[in-house]
N, C-alpha and C. Protein backbone atom coordinates (compact mmCIF):
# COMPACT_ATOMS: atom_id res chain seq x y z
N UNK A 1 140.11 84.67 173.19
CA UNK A 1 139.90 83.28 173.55
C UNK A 1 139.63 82.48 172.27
N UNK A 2 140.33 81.28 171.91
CA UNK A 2 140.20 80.56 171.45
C UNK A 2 138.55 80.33 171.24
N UNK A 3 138.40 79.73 169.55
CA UNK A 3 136.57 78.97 169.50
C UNK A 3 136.32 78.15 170.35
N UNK A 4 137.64 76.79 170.69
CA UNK A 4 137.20 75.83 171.36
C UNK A 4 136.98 75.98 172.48
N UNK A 5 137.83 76.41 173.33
CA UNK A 5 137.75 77.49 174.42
C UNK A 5 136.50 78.11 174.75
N UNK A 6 135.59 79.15 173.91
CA UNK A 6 134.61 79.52 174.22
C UNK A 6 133.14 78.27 174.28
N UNK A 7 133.71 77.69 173.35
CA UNK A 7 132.58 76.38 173.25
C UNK A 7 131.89 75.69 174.61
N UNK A 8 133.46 75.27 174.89
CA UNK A 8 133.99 74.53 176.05
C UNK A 8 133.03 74.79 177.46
N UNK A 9 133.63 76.52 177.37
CA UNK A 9 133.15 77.53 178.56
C UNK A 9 131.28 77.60 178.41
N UNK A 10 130.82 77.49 177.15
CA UNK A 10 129.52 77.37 177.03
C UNK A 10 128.95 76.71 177.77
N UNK A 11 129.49 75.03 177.03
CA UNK A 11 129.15 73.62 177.29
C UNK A 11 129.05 73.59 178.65
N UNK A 12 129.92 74.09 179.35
CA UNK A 12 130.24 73.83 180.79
C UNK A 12 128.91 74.39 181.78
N UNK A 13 128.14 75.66 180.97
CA UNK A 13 127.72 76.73 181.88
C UNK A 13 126.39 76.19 181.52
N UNK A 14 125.68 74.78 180.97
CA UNK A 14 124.62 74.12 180.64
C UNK A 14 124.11 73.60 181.73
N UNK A 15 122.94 73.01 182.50
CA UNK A 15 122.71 72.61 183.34
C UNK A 15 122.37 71.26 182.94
N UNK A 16 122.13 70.13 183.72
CA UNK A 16 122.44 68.62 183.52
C UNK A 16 121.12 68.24 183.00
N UNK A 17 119.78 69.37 183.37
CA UNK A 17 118.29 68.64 183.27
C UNK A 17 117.92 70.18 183.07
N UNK A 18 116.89 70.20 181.97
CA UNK A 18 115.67 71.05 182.41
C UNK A 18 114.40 70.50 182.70
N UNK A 19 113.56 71.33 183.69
CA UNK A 19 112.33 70.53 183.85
C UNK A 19 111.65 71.92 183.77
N UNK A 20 110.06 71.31 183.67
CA UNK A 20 109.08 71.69 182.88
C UNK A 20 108.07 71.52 183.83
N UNK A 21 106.84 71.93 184.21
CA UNK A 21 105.47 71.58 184.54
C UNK A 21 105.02 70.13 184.00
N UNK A 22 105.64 69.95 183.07
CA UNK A 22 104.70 68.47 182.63
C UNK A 22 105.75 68.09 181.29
N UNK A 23 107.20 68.13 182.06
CA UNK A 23 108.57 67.81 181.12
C UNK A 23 110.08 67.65 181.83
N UNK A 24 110.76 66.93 181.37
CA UNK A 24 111.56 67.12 181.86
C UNK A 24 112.81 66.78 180.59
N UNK A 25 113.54 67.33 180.40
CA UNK A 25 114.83 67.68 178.90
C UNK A 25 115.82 67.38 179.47
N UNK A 26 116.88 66.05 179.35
CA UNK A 26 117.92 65.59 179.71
C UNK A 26 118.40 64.66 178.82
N UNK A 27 119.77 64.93 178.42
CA UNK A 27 120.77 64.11 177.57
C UNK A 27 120.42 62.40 177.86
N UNK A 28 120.24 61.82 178.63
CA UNK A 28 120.64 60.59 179.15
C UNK A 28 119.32 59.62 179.51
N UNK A 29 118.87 60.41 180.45
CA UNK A 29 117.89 60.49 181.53
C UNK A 29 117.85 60.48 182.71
N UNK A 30 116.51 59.62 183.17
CA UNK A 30 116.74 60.25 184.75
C UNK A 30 116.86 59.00 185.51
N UNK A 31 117.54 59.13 186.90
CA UNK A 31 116.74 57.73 187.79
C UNK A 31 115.96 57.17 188.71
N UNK A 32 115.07 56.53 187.95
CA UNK A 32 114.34 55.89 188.57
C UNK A 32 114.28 55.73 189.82
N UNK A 33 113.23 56.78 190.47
CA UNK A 33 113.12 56.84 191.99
C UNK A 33 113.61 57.47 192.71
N UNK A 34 114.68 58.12 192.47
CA UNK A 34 115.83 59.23 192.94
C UNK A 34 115.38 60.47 192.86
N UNK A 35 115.11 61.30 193.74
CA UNK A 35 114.45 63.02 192.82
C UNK A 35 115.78 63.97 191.97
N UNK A 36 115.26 64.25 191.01
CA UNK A 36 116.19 64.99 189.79
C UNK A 36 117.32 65.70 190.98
N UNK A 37 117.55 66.62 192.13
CA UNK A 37 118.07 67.17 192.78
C UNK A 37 119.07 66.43 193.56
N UNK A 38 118.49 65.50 193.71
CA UNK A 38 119.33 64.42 194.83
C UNK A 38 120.12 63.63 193.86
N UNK A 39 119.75 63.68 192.53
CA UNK A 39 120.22 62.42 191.53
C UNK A 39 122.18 63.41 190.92
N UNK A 40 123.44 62.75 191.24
CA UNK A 40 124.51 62.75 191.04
C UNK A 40 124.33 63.43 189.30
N UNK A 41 125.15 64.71 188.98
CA UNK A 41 124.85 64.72 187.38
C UNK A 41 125.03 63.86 186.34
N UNK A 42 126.44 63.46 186.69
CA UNK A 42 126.77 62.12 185.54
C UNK A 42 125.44 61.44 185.22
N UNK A 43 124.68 60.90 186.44
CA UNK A 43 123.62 60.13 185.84
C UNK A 43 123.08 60.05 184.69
N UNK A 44 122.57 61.47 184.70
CA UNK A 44 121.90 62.24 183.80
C UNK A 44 122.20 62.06 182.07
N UNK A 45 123.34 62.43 182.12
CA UNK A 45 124.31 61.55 181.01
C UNK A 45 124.93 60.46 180.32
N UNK A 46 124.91 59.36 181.04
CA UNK A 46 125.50 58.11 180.79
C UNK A 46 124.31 56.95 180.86
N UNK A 47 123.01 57.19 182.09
CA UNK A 47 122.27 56.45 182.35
C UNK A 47 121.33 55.86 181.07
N UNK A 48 121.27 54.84 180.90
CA UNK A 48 120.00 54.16 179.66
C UNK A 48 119.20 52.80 180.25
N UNK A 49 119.01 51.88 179.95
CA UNK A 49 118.33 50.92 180.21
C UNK A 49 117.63 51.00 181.81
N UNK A 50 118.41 51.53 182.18
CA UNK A 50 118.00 51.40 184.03
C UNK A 50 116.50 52.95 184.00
N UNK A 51 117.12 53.37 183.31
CA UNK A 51 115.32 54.51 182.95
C UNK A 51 114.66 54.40 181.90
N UNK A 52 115.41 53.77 180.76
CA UNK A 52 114.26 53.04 179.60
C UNK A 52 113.26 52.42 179.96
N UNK A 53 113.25 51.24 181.00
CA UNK A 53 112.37 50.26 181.48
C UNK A 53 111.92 50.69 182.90
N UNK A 54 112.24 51.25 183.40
CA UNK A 54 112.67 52.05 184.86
C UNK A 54 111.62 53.39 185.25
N UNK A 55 111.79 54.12 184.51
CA UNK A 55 110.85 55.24 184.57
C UNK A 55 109.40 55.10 184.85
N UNK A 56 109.30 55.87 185.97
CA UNK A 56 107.36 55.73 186.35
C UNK A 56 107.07 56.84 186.82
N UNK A 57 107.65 58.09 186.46
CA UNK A 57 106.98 59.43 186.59
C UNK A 57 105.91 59.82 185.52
N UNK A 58 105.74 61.07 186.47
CA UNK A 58 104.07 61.54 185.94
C UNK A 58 104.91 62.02 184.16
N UNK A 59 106.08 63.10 184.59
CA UNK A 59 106.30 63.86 183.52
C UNK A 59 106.73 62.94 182.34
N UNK A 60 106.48 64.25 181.18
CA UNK A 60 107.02 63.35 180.06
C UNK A 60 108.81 63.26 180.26
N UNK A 61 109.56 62.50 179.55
CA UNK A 61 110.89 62.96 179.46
C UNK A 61 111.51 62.67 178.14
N UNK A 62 112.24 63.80 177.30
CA UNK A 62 112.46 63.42 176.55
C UNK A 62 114.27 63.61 176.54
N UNK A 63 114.62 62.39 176.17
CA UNK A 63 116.06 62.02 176.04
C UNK A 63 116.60 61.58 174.32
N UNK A 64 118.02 61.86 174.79
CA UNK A 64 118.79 61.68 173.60
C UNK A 64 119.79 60.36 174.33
N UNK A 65 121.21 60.33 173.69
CA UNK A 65 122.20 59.57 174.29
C UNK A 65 121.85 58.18 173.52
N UNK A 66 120.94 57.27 173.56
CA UNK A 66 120.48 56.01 173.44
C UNK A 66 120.01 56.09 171.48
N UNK A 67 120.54 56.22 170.35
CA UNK A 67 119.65 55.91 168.91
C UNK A 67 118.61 55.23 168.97
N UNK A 68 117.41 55.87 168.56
CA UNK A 68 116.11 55.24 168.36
C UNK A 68 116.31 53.47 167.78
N UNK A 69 116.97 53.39 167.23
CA UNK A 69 117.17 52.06 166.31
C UNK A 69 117.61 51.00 167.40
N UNK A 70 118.23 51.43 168.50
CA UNK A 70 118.27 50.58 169.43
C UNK A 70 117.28 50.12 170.71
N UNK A 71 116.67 51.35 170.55
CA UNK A 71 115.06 51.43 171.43
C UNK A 71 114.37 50.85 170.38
N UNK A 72 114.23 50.81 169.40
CA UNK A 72 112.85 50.05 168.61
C UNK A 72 113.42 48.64 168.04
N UNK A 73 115.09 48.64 168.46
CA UNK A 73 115.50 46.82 168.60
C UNK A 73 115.04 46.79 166.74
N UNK A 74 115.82 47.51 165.87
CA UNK A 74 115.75 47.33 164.42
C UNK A 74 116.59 48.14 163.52
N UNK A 75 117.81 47.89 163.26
CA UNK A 75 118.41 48.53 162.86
C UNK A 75 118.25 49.48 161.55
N UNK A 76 117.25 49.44 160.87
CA UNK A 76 116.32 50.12 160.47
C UNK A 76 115.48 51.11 160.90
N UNK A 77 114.90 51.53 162.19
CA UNK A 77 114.01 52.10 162.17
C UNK A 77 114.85 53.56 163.40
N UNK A 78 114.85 54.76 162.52
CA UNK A 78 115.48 55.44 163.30
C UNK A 78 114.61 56.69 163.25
N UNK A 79 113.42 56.19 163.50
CA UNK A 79 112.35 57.17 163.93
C UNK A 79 111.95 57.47 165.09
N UNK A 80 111.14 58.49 166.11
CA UNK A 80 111.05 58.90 167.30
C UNK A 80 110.89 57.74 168.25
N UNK A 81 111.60 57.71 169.61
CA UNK A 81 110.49 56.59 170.13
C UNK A 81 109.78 56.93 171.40
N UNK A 82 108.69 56.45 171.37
CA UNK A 82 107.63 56.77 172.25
C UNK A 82 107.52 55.33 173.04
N UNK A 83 107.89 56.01 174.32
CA UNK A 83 107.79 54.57 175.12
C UNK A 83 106.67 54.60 176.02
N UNK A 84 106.31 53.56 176.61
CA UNK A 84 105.06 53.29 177.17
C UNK A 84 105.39 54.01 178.67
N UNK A 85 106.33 54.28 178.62
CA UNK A 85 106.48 54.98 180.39
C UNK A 85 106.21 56.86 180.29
N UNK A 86 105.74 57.11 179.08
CA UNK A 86 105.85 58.68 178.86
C UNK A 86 107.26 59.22 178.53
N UNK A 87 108.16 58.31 178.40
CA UNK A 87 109.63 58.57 177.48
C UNK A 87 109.54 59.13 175.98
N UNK A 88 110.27 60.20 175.28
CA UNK A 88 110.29 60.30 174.03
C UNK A 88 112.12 60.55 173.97
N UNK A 89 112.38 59.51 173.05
CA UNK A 89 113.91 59.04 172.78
C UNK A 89 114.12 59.57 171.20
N UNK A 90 114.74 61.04 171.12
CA UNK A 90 115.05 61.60 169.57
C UNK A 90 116.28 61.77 169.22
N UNK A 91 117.05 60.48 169.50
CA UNK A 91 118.85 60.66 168.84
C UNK A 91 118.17 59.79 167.74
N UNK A 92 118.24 60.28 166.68
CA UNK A 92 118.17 59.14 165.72
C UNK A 92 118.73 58.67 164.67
N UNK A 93 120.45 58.78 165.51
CA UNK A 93 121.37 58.28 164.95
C UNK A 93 121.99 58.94 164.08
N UNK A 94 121.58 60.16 163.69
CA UNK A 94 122.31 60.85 162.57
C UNK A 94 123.61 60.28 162.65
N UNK A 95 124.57 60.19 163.41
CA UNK A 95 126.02 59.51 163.45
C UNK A 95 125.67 58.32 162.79
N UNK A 96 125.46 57.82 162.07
CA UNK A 96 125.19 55.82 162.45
C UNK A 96 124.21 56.04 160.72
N UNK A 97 123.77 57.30 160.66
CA UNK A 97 123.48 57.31 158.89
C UNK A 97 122.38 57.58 158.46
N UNK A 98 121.66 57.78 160.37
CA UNK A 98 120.15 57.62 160.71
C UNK A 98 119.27 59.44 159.99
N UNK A 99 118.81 59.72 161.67
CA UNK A 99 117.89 60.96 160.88
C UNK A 99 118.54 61.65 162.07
N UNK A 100 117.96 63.09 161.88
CA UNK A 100 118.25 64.08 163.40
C UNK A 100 116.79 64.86 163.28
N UNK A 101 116.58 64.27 164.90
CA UNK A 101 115.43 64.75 165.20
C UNK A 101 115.22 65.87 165.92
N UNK A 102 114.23 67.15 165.74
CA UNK A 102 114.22 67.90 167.13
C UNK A 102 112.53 68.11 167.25
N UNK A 103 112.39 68.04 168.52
CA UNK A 103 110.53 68.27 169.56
C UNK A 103 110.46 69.38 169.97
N UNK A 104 109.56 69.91 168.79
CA UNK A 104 108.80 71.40 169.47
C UNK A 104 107.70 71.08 170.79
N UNK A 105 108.14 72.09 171.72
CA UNK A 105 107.81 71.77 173.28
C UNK A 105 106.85 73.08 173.44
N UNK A 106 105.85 73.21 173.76
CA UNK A 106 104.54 71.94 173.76
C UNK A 106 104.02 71.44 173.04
N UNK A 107 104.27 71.40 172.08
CA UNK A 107 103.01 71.06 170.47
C UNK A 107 103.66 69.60 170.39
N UNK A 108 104.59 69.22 170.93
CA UNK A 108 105.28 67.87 170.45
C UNK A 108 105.32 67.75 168.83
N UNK A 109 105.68 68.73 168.17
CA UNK A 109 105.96 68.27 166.58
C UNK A 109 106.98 68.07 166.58
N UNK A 110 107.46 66.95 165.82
CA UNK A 110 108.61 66.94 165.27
C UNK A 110 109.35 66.72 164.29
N UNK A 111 110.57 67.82 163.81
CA UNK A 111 111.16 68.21 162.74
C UNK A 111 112.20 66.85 162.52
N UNK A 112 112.49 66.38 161.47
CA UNK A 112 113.18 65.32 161.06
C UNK A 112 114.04 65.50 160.09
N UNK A 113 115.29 65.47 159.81
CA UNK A 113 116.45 65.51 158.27
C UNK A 113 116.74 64.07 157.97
N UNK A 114 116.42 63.65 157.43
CA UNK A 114 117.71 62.10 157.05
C UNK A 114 118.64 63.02 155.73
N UNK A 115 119.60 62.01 156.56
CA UNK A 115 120.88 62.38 156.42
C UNK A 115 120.99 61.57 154.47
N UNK A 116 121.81 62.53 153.80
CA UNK A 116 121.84 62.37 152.46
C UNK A 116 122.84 61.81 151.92
């Protein structure tokens, strides 16, 4: 089998959300009011503003999809973002020139590269 091929077959065999006791790990996020089970997968993936401002669960959630620089409204600042709803948003743009972030789960540390 082809690399891309096996990639592909990886990518595919990923599930749309992980959740946690007091977390929940999804590309996109979640929606608002919908339970993760009942919620269509695409959501999960494409959804932003409607759970940026939207979100009122207990858990934390931390999402990618959306660059920090556009959550902190500064094209400059492509550091973690911590939103007031218990959101943590860590794309931080590496595409765009930014940093790449990753959150050690539970300790919430997080590892940072800017890009050279």
């Amino acid at each position: 089998m082809a690399k891309l091929e096996e990639h592909l077959k990886l990518i595919e065999s990923f599930e749309a959300y992980i959740e946690l006791e007091d977390a929940i790990f999804v590309h996109g996020g979640v929606v608002p009011g919908i339970a993760l089970e009942e919620t269509n997968p695409l959501r999960f993936l494409w959804i932003r503003e409607e759970f940026h401002v939207g979100y009122q669960g207990e858990k934390t959630v931390i999402f990618g999809h959306t660059p920090t620089f556009r959550l902190h409204q500064s094209l400059t600042d492509y550091s973690v973002y911590y939103g007031d709803n218990i959101i943590i948003g860590i794309d931080g743009g590496a595409v765009f020139g930014g940093q790449l972030h990753a959150l050690e789960w539970p300790s919430r540390q997080i590892i940072s590269v800017e890009r050279k």
